[in-house]
Each structure stands twice: as C-alpha cells, then as structure tokens.
Protein backbone atom coordinates (compact mmCIF):
# COMPACT_ATOMS: atom_id res chain seq x y z
CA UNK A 1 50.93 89.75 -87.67
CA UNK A 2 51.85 91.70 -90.50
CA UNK A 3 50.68 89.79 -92.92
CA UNK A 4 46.14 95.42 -94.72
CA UNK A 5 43.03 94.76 -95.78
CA UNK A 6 40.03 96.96 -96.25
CA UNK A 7 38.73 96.72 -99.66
CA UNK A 8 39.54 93.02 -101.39
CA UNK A 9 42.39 93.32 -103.24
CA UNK A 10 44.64 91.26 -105.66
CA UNK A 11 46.38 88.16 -103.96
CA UNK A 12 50.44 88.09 -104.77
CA UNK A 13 50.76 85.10 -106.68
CA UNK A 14 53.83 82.88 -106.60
CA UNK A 15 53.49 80.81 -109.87
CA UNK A 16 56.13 78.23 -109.11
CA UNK A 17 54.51 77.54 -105.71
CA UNK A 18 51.39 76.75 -107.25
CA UNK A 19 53.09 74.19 -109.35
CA UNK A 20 55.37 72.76 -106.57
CA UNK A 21 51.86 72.71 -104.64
CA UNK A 22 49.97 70.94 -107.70
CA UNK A 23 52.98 68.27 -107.81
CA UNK A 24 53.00 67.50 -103.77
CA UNK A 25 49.25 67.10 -104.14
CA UNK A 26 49.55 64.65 -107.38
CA UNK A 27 52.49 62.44 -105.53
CA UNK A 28 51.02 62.68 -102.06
CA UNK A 29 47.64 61.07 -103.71
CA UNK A 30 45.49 64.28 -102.53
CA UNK A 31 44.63 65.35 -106.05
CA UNK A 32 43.39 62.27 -108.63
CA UNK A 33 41.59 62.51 -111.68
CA UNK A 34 38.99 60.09 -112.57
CA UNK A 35 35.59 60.47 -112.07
CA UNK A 36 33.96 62.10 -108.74
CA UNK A 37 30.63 63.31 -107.76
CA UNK A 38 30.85 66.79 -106.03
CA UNK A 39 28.56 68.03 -103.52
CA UNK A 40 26.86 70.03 -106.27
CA UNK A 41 26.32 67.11 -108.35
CA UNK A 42 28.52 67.45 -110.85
CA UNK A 43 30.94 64.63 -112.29
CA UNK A 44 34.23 66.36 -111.88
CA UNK A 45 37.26 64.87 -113.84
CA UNK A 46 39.52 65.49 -110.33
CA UNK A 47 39.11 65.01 -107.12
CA UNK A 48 41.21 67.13 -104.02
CA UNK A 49 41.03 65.26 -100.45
CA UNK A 50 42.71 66.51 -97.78
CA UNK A 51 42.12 64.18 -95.74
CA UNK A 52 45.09 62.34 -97.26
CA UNK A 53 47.76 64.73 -96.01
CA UNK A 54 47.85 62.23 -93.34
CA UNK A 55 51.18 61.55 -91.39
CA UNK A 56 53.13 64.42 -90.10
CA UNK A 57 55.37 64.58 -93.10
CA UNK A 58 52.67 65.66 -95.34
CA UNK A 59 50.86 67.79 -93.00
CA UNK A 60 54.18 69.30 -92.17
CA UNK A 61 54.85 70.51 -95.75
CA UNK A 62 51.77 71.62 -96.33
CA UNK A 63 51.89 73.72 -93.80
CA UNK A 64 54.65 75.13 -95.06
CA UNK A 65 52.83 76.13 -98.58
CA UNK A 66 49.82 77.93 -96.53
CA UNK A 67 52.81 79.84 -94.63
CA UNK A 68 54.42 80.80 -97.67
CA UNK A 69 51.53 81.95 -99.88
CA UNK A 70 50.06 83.92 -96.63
CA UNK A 71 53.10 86.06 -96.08
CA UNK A 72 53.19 86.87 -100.29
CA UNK A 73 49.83 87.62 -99.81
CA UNK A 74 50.48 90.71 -97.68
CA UNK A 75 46.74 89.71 -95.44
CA UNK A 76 47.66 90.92 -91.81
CA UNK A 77 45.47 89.04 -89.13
CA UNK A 78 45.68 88.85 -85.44
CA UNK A 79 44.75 84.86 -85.23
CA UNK A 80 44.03 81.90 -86.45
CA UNK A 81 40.80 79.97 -86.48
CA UNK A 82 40.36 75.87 -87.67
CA UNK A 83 36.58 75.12 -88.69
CA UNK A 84 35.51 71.96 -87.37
CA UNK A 85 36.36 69.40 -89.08
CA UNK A 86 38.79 69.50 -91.16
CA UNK A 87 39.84 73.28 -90.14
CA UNK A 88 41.82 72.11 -86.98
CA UNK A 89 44.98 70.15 -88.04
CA UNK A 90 45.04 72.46 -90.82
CA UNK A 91 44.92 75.59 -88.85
CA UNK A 92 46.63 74.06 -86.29
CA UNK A 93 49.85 72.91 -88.55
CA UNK A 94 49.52 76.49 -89.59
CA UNK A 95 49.98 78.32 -86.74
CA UNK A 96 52.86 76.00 -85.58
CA UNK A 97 54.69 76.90 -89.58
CA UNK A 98 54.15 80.56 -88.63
CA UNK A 99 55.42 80.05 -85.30
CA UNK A 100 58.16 78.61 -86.62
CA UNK A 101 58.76 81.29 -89.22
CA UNK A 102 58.71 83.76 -86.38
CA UNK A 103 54.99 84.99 -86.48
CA UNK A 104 53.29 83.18 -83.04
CA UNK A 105 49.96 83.65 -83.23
CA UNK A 106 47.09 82.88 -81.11
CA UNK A 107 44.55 79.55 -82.37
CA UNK A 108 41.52 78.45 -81.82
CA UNK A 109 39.05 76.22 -83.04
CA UNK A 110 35.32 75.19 -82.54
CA UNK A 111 33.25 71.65 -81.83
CA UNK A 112 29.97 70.42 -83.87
CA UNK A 113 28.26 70.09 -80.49
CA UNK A 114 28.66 72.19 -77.41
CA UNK A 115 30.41 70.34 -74.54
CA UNK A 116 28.10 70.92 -71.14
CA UNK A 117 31.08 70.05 -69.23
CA UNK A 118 34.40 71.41 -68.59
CA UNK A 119 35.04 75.01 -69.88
CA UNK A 120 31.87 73.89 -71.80
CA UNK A 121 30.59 75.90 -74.93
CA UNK A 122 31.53 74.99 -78.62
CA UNK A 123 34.35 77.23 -78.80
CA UNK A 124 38.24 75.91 -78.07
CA UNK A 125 41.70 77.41 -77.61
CA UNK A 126 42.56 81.45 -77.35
CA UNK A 127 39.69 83.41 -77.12
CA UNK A 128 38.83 85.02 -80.56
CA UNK A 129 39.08 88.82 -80.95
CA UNK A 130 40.95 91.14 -83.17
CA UNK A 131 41.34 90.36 -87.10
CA UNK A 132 40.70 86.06 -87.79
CA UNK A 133 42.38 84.52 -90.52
CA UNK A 134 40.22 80.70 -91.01
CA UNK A 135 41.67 78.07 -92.37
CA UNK A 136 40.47 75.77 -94.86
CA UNK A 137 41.43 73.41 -97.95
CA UNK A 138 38.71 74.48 -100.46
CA UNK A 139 35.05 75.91 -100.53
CA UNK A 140 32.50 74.92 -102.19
CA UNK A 141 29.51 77.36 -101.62
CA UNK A 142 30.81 79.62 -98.65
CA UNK A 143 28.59 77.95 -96.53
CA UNK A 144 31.57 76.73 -93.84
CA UNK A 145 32.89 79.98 -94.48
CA UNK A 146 29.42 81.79 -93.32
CA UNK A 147 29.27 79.33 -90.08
CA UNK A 148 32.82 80.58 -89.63
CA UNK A 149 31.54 84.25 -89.38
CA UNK A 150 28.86 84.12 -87.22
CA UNK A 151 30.96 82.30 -84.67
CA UNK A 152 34.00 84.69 -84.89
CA UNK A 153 31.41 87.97 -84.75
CA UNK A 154 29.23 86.28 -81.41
CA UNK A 155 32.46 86.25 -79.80
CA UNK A 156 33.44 90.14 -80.64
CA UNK A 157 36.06 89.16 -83.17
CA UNK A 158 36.39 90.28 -86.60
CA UNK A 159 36.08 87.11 -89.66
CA UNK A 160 38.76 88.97 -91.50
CA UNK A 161 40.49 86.54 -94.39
CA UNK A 162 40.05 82.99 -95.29
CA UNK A 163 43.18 80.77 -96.56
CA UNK A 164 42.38 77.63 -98.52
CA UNK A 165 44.40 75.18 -100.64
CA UNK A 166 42.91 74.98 -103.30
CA UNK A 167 40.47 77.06 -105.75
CA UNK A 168 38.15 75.71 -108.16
CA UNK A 169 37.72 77.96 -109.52
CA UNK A 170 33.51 76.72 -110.65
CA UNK A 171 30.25 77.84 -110.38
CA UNK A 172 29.27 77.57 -106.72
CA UNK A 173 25.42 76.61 -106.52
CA UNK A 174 22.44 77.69 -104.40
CA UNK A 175 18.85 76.31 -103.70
CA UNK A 176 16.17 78.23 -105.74
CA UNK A 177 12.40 79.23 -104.77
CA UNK A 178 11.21 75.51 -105.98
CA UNK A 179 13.67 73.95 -104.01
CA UNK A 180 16.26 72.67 -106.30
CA UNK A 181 19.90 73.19 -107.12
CA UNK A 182 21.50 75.78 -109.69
CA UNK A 183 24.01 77.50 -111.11
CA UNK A 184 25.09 81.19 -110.29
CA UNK A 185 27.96 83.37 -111.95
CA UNK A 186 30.31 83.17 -109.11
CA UNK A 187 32.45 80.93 -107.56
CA UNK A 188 32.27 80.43 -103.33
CA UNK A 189 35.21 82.48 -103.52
CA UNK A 190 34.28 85.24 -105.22
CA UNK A 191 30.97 85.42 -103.05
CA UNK A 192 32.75 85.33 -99.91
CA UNK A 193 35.79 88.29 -101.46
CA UNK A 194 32.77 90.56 -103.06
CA UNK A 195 29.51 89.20 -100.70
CA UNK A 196 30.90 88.58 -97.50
CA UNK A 197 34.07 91.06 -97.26
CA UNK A 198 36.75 88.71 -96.64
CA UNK A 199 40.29 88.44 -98.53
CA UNK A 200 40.95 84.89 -99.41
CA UNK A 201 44.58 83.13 -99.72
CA UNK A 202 44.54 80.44 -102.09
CA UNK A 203 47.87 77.91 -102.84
CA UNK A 204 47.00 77.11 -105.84
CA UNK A 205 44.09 77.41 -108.29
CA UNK A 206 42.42 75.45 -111.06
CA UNK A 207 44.32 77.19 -113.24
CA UNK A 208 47.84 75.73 -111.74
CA UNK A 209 46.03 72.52 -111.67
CA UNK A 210 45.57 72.70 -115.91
CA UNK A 211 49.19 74.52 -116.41
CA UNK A 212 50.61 71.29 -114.25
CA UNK A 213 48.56 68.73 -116.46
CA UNK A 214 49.63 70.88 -119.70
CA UNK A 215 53.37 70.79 -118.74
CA UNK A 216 53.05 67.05 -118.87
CA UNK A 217 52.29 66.07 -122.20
CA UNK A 218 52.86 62.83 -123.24
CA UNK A 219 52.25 61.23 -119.83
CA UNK A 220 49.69 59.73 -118.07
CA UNK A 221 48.54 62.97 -116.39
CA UNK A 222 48.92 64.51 -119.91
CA UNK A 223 45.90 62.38 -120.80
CA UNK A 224 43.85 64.43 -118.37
CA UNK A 225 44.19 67.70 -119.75
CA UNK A 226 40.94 67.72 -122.03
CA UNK A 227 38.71 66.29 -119.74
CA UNK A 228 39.21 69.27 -117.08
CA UNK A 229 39.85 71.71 -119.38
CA UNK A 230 36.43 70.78 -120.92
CA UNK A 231 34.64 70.95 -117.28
CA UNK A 232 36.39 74.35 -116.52
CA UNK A 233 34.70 75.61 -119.76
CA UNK A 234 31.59 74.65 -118.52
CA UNK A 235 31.64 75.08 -114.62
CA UNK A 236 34.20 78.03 -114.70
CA UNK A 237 34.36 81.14 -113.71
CA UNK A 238 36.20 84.02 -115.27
C-alpha cells in the first residue's frame, strides 16, 4: 500500500481531525477527566479507554479516523498486525476501513499463549512478511511495541510503523539499577521513532486534547483545562 519510510520523518497532521477525534472520544465516553492512576503511577487528570469503543458503531468510526490519518501520513506498509489484546479489533476494523477505501491488505494477529493444537503456534491470520504497520490505541513505554518487533522479525517480516490513537505526549518511565521507577526525557513514542526505527501515526495528540478543552470555555470540560495543562507541564515532553 502506498501509504516511504527510511529515516523518521514528520507525520502530516490534519488539525480538524484531531479535534473531530477529541470530540467522538469525549461523547463516546472513551476520554474522561477526573482522577486516574496510570501504569507509571502518576494521577493523571484524564483517562483514554478504548475498550469503550464498544458496539460496531463506534468501532466503525474509529476505524475510519485511523484510515484517514494513515493515508495523510504518507507511511507505505505491506500489512497489518493487531497486538494481543486490544490490537485485534482495532487492527482488524482497520484493515476492513482500508479495504473499504480501496487498499486490501493482508492481517494478522498474535495469542498470549501458543495454541498446541490446530495450526498451533501464537501467531494468527496472513503470514507476516514485507513492511508491518501495528496497530494500537496508545503506548505507554514501548514495551507492547518491542513484543510487537520481535514477533514480526522471528517470522522474516519487517516491524515497519506503528499507528495509535492517541499520544500523550509524557514522560515514558523505565526501571533503574535499584529497581524502582523513573522518569526519562522521552515519551514511548519518541523512543520507539528515534530508538527503535519505526514511524508512528497518531489521531490525535495531547495537544488536540488541551486545544479541544481550551475551545470550550465556559463549560464543564472548560473546567478541565488547568488541571491537564498543569500535568503536561510536568509529565510533558517537548
């Protein structure tokens, strides 16, 4: 699909998108603010699930965002791959959006366990090779995104770009020498564009998320607006 890579380069952003995104997210009850633990620890003043883009409506829509912010992103890639879990309806609305668009692509997708029965192995769907676009709705320290790579390369194929919904656009964290959690100067990614190699499609970033909350004064999102601009001060990354 013609959707080059090489060297990381700039993702084509579609501003209004991004805010149509934000919205569907805010009325679909995917993104609430509040206050959430994330898996770093921290007390975030939002929270994105996407677990709750859950009847074929939603899904269906979303699907349509990923499709539209991966062809103005100008990534090619030969396939699609979900990451178990939440990976597979994702990547698999995907490739049907695509399809549908005229792109049909080739999908797979892999278990937690390997299945000793059957075609057996952890692997599912076409067989991975050529350039592997993976599917996601957000990272948080690259580590699905890693697990993603080593799969793709055992079987011969190339991990080429990831697509996600959402960017935080925050500090991702890592386990030092004495065993305990910190801080580091990028975000997941950032270490998986400049570490890892891979382009990454993003809907919409943190930065949508605070233009949508800013465009709303007055109102009870409005009332938001300090709380995560005052987290993305501290957790942020440029």
């Amino acid at each position: 699909m013609v959707l080059e890579a090489g060297a990381v380069k700039a993702q084509v952003r579609d501003a209004a998108q991004a805010q149509a995104f934000v919205q569907f997210c805010v009325e679909s009850g995917v993104l609430r603010f509040g206050e959430f633990k994330t898996k770093a620890g921290r007390m975030s003043p939002y929270f994105f699930n996407a677990g709750l883009f859950d009847d074929g409506a939603k899904l269906g829509r979303l699907a349509q965002f990923y499709a539209k912010a991966l062809l103005a992103s100008g990534i090619e890639f030969d396939m699609i791959f979900g990451p178990a879990y939440k990976g597979i309806p994702l990547g698999a609305a995907v490739a049907v959006e695509l399809a549908r668009l005229g792109h049909n692509l080739p999908f797979a997708y892999n278990r937690k366990e390997a299945k000793d029965h059957g075609e057996g192995g952890t692997l599912v769907g076409a067989p991975l090779k050529g350039r592997v676009l993976i599917v996601d709705d957000v990272m948080s320290a690259g580590t699905a995104a890693r697990e993603s790579i080593a799969l793709i390369q055992a079987a011969g194929a190339t991990a080429h770009a990831v697509a996600i919904a959402l960017d935080r656009q925050e500090k991702a964290t890592e386990i030092g020498p004495d065993g305990r959690a910190r801080d580091v100067d990028h975000s997941a990614v950032q270490y998986v564009q400049h570490t890892l190699g891979l382009q990454v499609c993003a809907i919409a970033s943190l930065e949508d998320l605070l233009q949508y909350l800013t465009d709303h004064p007055g109102t009870e999102l409005g009332q938001h607006l300090e709380r995560v601009q005052t987290y993305r001060q501290r957790y942020g990354v440029a």
